[in-house]
PDB file of N, CA and C in Angstrom:
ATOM      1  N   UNK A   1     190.101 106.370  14.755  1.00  0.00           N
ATOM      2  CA  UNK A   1     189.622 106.548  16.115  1.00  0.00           C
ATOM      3  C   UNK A   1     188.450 105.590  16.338  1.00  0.00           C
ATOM      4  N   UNK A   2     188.953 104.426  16.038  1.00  0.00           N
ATOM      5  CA  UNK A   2     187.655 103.081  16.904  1.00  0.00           C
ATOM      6  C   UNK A   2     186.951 103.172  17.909  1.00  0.00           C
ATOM      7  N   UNK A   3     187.496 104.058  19.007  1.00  0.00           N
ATOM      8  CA  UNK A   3     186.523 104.100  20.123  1.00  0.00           C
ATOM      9  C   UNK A   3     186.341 105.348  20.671  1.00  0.00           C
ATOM     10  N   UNK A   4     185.991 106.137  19.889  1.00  0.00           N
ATOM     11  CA  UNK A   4     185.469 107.416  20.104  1.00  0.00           C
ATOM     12  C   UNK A   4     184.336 107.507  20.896  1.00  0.00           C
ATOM     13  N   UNK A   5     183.609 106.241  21.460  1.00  0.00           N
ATOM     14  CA  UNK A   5     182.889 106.782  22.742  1.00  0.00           C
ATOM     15  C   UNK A   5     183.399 106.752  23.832  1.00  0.00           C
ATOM     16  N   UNK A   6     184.643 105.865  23.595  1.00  0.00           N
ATOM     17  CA  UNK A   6     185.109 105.872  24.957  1.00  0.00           C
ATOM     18  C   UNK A   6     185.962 106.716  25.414  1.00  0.00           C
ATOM     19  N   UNK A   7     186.322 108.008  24.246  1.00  0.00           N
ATOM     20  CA  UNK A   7     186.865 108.738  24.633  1.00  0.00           C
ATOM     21  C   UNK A   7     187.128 109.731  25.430  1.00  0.00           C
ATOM     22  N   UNK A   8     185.232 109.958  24.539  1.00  0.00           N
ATOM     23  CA  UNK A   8     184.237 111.083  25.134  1.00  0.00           C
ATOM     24  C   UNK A   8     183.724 110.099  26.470  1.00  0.00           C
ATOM     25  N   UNK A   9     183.663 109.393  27.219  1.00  0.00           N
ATOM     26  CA  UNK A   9     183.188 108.756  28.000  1.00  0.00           C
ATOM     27  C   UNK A   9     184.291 109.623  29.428  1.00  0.00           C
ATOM     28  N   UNK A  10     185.231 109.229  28.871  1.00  0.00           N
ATOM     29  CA  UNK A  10     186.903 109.102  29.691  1.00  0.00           C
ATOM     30  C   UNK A  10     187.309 111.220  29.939  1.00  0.00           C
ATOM     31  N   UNK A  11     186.594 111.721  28.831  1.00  0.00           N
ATOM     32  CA  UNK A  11     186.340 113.391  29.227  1.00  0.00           C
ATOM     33  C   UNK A  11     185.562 113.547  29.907  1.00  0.00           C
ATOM     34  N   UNK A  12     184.595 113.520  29.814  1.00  0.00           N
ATOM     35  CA  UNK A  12     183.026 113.573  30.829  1.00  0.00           C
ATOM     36  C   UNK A  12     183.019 113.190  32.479  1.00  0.00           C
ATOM     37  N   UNK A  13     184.181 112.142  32.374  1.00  0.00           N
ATOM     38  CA  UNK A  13     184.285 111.517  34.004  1.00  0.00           C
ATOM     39  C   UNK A  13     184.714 112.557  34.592  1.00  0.00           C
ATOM     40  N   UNK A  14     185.375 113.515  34.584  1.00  0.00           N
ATOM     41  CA  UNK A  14     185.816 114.687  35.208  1.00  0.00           C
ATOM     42  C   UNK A  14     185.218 115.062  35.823  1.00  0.00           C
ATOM     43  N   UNK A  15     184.244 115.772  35.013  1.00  0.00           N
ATOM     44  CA  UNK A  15     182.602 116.174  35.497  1.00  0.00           C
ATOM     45  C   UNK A  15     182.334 116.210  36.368  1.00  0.00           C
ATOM     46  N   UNK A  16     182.826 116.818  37.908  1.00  0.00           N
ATOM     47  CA  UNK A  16     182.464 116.828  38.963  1.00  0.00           C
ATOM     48  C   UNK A  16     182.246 117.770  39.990  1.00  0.00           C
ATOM     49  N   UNK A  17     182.375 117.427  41.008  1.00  0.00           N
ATOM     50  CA  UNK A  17     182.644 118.057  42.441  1.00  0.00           C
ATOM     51  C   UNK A  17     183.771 119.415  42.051  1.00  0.00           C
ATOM     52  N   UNK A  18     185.476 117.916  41.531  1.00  0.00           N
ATOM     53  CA  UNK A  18     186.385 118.687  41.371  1.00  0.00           C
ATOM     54  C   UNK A  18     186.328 120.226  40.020  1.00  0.00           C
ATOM     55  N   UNK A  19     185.684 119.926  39.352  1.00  0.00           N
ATOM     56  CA  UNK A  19     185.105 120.612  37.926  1.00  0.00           C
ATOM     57  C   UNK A  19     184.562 122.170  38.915  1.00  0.00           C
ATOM     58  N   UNK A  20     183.751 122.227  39.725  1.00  0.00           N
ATOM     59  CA  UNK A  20     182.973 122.678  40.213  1.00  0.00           C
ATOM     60  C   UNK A  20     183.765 123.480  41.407  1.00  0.00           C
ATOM     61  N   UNK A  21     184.190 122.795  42.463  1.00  0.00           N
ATOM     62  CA  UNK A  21     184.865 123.613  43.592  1.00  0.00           C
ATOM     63  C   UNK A  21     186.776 123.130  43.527  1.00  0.00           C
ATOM     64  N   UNK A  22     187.127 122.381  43.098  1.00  0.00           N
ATOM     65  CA  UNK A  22     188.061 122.035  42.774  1.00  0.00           C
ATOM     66  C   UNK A  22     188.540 120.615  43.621  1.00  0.00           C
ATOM     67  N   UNK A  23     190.068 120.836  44.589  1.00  0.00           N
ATOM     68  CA  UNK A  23     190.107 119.498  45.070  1.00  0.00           C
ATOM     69  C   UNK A  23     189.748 119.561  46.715  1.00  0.00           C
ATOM     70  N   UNK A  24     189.853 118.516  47.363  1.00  0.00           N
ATOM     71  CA  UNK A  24     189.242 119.376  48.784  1.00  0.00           C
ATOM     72  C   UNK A  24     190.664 120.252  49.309  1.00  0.00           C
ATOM     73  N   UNK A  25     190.449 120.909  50.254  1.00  0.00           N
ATOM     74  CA  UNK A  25     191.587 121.478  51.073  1.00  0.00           C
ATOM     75  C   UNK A  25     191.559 122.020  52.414  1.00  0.00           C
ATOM     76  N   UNK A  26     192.940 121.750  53.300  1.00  0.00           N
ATOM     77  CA  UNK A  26     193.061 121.608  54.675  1.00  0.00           C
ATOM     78  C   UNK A  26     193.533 123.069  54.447  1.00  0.00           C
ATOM     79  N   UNK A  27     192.575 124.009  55.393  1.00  0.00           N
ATOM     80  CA  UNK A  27     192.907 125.720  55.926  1.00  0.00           C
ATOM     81  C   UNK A  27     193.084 125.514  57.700  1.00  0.00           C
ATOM     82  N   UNK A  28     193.815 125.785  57.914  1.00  0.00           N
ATOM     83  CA  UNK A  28     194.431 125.827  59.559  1.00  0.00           C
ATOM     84  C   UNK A  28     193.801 124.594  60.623  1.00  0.00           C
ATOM     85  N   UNK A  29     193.872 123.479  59.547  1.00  0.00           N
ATOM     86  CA  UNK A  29     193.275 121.993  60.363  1.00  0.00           C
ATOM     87  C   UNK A  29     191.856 122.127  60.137  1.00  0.00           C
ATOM     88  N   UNK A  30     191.478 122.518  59.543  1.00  0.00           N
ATOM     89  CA  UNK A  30     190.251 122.644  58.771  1.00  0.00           C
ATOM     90  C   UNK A  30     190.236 121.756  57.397  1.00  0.00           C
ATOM     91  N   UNK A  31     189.019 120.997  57.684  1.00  0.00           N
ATOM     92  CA  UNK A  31     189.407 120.264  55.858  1.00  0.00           C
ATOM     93  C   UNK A  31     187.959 120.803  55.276  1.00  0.00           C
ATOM     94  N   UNK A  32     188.141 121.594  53.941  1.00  0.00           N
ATOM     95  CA  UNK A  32     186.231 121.179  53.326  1.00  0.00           C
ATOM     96  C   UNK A  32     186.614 120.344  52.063  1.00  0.00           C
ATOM     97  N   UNK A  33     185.818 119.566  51.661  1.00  0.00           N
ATOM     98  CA  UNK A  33     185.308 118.533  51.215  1.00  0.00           C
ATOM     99  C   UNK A  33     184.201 118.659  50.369  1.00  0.00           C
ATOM    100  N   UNK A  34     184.631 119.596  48.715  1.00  0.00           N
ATOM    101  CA  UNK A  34     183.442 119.750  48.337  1.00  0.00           C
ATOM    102  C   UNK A  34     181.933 118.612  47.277  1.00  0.00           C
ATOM    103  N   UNK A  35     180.739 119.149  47.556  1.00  0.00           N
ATOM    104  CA  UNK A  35     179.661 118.409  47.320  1.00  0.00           C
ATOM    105  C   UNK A  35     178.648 119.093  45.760  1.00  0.00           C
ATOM    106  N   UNK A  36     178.722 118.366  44.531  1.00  0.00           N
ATOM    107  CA  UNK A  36     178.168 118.682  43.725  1.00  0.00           C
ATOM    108  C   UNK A  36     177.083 117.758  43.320  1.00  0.00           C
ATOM    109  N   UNK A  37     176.151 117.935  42.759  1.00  0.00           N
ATOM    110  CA  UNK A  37     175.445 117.365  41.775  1.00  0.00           C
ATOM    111  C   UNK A  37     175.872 117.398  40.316  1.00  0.00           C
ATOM    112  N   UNK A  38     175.672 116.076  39.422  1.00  0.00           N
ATOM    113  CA  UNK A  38     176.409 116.663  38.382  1.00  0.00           C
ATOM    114  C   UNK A  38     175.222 115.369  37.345  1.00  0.00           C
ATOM    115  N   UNK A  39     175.497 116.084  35.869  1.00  0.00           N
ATOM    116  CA  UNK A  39     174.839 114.900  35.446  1.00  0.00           C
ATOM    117  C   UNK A  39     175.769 115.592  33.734  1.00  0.00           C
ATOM    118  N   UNK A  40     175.815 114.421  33.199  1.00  0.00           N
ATOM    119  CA  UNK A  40     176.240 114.815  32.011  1.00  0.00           C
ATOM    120  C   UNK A  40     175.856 113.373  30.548  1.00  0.00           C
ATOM    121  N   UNK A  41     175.810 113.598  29.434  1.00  0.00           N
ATOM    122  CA  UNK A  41     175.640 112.627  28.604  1.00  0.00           C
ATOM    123  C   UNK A  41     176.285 113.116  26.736  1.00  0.00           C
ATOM    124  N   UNK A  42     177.069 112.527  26.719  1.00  0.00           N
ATOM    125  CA  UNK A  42     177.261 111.991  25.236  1.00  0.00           C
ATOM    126  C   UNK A  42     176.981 111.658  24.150  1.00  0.00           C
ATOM    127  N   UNK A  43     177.084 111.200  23.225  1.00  0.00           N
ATOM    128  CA  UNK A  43     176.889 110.640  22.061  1.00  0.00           C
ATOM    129  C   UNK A  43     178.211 110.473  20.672  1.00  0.00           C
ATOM    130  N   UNK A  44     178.461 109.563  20.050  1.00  0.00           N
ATOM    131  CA  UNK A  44     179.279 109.703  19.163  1.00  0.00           C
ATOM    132  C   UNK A  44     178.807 108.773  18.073  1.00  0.00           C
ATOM    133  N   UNK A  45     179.330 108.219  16.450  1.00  0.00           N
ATOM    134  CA  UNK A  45     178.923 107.955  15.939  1.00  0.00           C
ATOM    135  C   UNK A  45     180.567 107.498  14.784  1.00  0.00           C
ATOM    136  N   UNK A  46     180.138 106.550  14.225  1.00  0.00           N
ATOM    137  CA  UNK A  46     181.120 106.445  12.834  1.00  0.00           C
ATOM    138  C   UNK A  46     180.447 105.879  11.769  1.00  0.00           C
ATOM    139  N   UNK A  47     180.764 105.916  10.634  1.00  0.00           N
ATOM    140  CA  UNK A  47     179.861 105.513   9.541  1.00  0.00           C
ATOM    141  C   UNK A  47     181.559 104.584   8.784  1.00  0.00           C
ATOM    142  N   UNK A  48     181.153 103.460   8.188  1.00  0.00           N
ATOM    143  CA  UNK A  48     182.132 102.471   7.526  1.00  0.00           C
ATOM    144  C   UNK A  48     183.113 103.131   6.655  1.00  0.00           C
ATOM    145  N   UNK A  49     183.247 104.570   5.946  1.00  0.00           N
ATOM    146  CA  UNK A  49     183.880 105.145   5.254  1.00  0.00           C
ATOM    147  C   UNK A  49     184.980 105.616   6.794  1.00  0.00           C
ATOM    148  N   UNK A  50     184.860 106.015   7.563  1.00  0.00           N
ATOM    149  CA  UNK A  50     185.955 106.383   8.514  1.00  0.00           C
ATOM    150  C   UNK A  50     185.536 107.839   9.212  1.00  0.00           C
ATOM    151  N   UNK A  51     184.471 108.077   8.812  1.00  0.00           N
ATOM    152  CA  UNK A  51     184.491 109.363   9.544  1.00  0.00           C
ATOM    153  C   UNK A  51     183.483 109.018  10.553  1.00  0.00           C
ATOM    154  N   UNK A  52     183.449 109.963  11.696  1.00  0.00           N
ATOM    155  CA  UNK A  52     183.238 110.028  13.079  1.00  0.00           C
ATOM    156  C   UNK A  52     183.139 111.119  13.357  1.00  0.00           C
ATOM    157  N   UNK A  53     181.746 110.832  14.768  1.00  0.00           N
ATOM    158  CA  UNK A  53     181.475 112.261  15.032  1.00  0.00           C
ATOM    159  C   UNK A  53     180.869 111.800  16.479  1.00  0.00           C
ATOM    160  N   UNK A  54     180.568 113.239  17.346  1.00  0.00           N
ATOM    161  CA  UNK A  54     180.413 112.998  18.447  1.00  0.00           C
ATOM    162  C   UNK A  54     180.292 114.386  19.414  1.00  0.00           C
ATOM    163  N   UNK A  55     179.595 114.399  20.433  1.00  0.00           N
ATOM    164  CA  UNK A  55     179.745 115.213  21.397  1.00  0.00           C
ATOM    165  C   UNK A  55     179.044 115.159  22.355  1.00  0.00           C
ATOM    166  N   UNK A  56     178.652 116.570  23.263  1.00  0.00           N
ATOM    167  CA  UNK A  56     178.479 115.852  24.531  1.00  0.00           C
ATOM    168  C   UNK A  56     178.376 116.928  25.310  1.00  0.00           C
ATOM    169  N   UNK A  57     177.693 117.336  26.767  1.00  0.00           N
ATOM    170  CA  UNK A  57     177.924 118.335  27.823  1.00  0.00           C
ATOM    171  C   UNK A  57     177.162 117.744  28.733  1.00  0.00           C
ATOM    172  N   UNK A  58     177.090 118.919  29.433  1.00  0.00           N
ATOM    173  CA  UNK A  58     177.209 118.292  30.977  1.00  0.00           C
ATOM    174  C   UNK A  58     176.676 119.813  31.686  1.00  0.00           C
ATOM    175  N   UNK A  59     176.279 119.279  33.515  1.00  0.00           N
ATOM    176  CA  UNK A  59     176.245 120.436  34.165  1.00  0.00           C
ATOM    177  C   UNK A  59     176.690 119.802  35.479  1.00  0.00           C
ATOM    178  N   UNK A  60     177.362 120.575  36.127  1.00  0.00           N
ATOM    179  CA  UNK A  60     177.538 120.778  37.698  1.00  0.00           C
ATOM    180  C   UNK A  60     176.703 121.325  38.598  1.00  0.00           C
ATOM    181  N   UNK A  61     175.792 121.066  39.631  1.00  0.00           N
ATOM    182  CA  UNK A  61     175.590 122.306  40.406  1.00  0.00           C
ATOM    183  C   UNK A  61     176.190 122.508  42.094  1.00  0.00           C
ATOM    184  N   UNK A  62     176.911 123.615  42.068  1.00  0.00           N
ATOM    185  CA  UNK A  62     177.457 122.920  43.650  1.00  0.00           C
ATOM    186  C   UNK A  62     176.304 122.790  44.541  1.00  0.00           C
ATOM    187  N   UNK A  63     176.694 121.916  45.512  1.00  0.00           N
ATOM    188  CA  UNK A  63     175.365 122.006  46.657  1.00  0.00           C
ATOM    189  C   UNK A  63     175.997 122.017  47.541  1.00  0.00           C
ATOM    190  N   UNK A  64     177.403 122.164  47.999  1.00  0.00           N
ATOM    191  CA  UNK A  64     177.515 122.766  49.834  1.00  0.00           C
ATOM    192  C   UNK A  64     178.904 122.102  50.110  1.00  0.00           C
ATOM    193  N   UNK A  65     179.450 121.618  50.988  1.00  0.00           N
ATOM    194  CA  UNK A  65     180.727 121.256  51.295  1.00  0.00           C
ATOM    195  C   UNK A  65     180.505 120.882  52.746  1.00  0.00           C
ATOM    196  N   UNK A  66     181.508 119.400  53.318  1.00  0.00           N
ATOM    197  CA  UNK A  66     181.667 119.015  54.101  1.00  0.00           C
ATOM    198  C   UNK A  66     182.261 119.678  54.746  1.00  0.00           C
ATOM    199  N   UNK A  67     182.532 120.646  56.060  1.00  0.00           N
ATOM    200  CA  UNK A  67     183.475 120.728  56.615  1.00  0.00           C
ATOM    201  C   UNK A  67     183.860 120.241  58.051  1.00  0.00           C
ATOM    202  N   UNK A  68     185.021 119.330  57.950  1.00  0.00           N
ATOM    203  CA  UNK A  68     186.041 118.620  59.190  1.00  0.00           C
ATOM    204  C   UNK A  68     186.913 119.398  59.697  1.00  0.00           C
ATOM    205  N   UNK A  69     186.559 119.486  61.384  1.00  0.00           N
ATOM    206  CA  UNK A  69     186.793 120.594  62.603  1.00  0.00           C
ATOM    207  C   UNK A  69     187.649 119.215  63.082  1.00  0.00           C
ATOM    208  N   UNK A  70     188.601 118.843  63.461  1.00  0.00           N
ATOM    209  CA  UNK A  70     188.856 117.713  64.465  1.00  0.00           C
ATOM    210  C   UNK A  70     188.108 116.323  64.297  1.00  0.00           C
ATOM    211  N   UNK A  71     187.254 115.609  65.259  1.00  0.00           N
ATOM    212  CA  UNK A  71     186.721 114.630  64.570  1.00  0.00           C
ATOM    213  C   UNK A  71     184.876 115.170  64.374  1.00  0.00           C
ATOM    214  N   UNK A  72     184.585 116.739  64.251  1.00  0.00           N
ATOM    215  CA  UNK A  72     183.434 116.969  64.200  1.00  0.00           C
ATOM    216  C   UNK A  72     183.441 117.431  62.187  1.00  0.00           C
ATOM    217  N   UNK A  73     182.346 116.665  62.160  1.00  0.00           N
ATOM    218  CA  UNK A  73     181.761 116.518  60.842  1.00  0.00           C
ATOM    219  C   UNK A  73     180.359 117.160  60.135  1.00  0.00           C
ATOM    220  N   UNK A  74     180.385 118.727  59.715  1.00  0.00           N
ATOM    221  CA  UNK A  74     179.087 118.872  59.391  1.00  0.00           C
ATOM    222  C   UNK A  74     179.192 118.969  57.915  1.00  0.00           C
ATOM    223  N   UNK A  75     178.139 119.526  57.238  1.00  0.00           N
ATOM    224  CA  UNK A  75     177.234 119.898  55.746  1.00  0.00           C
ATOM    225  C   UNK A  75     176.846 121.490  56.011  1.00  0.00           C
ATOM    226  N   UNK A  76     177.874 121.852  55.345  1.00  0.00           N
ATOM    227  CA  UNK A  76     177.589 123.819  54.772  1.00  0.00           C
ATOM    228  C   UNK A  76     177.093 123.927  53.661  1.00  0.00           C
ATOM    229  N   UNK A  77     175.708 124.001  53.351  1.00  0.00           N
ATOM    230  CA  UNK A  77     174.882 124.101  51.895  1.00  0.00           C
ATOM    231  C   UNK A  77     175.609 125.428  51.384  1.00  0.00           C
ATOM    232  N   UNK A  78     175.310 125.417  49.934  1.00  0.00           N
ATOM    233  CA  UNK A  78     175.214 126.285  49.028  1.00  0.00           C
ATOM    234  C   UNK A  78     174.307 127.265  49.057  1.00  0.00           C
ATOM    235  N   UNK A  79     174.069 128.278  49.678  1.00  0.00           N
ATOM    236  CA  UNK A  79     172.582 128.827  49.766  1.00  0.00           C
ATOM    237  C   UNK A  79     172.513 129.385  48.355  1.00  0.00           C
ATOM    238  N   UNK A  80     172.968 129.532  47.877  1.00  0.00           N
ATOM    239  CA  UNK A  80     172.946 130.292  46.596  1.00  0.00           C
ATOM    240  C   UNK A  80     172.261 129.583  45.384  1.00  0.00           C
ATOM    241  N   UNK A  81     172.733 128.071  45.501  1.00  0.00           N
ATOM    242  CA  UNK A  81     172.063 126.891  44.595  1.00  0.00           C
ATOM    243  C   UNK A  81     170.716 126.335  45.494  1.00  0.00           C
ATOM    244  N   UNK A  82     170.509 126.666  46.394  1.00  0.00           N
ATOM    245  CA  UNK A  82     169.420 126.476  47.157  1.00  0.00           C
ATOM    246  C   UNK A  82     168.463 127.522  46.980  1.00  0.00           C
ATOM    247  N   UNK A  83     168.984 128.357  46.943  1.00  0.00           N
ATOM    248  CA  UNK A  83     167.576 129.603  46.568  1.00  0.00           C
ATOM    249  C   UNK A  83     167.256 129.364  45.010  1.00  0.00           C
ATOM    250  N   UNK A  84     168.596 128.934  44.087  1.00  0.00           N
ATOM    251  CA  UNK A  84     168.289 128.934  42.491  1.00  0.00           C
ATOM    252  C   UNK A  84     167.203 127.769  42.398  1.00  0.00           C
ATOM    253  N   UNK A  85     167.274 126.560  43.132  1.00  0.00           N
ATOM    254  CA  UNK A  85     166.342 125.608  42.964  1.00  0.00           C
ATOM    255  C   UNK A  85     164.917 125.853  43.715  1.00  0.00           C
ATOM    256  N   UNK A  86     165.301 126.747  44.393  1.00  0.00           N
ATOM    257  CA  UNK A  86     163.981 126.683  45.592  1.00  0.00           C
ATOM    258  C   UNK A  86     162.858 127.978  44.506  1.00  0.00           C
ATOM    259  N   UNK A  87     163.475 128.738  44.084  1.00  0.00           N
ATOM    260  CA  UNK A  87     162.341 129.919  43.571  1.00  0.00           C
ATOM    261  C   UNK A  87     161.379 129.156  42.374  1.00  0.00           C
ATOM    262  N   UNK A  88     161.624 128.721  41.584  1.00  0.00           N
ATOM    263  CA  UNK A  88     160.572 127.719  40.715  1.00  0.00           C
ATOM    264  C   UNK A  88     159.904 127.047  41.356  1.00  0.00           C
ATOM    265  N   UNK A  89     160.693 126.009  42.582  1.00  0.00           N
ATOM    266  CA  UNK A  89     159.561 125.302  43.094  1.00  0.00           C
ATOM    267  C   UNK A  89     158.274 125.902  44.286  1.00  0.00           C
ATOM    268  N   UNK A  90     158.388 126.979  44.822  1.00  0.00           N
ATOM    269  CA  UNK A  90     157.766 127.833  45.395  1.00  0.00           C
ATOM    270  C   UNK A  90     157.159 128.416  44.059  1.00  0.00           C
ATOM    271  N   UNK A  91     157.279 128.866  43.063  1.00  0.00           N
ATOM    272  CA  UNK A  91     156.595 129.272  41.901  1.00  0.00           C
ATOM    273  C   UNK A  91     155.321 128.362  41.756  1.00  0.00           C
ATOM    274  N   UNK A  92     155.607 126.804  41.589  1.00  0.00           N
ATOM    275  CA  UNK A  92     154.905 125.941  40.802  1.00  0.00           C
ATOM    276  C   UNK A  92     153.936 124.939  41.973  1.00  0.00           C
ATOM    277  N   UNK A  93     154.077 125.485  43.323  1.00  0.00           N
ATOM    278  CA  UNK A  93     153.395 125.159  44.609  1.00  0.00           C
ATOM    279  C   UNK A  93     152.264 126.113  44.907  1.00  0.00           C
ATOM    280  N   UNK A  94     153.141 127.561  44.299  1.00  0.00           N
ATOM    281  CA  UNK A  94     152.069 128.828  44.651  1.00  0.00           C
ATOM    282  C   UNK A  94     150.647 128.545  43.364  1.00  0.00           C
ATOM    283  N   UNK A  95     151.355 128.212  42.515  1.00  0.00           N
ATOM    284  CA  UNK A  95     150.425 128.369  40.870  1.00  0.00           C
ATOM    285  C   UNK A  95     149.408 127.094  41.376  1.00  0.00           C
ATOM    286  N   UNK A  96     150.218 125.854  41.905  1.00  0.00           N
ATOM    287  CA  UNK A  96     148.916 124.880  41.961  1.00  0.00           C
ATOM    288  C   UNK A  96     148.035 124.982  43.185  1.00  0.00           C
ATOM    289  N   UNK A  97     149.067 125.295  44.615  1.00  0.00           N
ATOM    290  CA  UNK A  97     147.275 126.537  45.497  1.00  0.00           C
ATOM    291  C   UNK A  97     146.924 127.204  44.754  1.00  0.00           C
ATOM    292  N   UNK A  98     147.119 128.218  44.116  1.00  0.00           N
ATOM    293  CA  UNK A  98     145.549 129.146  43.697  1.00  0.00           C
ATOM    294  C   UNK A  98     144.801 128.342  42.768  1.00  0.00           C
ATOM    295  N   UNK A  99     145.109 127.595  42.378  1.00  0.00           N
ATOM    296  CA  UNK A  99     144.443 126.966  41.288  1.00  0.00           C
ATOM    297  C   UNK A  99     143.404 125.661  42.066  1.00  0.00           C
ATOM    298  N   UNK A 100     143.855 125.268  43.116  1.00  0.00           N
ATOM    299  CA  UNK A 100     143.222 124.246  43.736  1.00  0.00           C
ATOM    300  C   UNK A 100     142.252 125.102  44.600  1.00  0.00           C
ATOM    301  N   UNK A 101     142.054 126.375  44.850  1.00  0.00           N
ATOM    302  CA  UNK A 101     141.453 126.963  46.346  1.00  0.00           C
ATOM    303  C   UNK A 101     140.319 127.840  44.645  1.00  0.00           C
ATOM    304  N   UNK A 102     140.740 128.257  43.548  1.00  0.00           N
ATOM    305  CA  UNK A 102     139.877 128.790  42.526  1.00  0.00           C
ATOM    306  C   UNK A 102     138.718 127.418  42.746  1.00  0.00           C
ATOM    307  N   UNK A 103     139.307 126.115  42.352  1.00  0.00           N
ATOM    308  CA  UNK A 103     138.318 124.846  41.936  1.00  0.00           C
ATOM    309  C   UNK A 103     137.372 124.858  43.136  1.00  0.00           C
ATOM    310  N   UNK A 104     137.643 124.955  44.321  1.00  0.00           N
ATOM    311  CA  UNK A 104     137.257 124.806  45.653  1.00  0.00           C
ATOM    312  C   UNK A 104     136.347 126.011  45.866  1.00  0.00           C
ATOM    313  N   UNK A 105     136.558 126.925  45.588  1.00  0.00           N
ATOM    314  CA  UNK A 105     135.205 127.886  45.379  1.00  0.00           C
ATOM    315  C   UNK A 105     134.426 127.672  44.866  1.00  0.00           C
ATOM    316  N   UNK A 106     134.370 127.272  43.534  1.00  0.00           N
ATOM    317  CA  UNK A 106     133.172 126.421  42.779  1.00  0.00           C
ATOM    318  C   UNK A 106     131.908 126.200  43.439  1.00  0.00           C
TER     319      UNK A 106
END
């Protein structure tokens, strides 16, 4: 197996949208069109005796879907991956006000 990164390269491309919500699809002239974030990375290895090694993951997160009405075109978020990203960062906004309004009393 000579090119065992490109194997794992050629699995990983998947990794998507489709991985995630699947392929798009038309419901009563309705099309959605789904929208992920995705990031994924690899690694593999061989040593001159013949053995080889390798692996690899990945994540999806959905973020919302196009949906096509006729020729009208909007963006239906994910609220669900929107609240998962939004509660840390409201966490780490709240932690650095109190911490900036503590210094400011000083």
């Amino acid at each position: 197996m000579a090119n065992l990164p490109l194997e794992l390269g050629k699995q990983f491309a998947s990794l998507g949208a489709n991985a995630v919500y699947g392929e798009q699809q038309d419901v009563d002239g309705i099309r959605l069109i789904p929208v992920a974030l995705t990031w994924s990375g690899f690694g593999a290895g061989e040593d001159p005796s013949g053995g080889t090694g390798g692996g690899g993951g990945g994540t999806a997160i959905p973020v919302g879907a196009y949906v096509r009405k006729g020729d009208d075109l909007r963006f239906e978020p994910n609220l669900v991956s929107l609240v998962a990203v939004g509660i840390p960062f409201v966490w780490v906004a709240g932690r650095a006000l109190s911490r900036i309004i503590r210094a400011l009393k000083r």
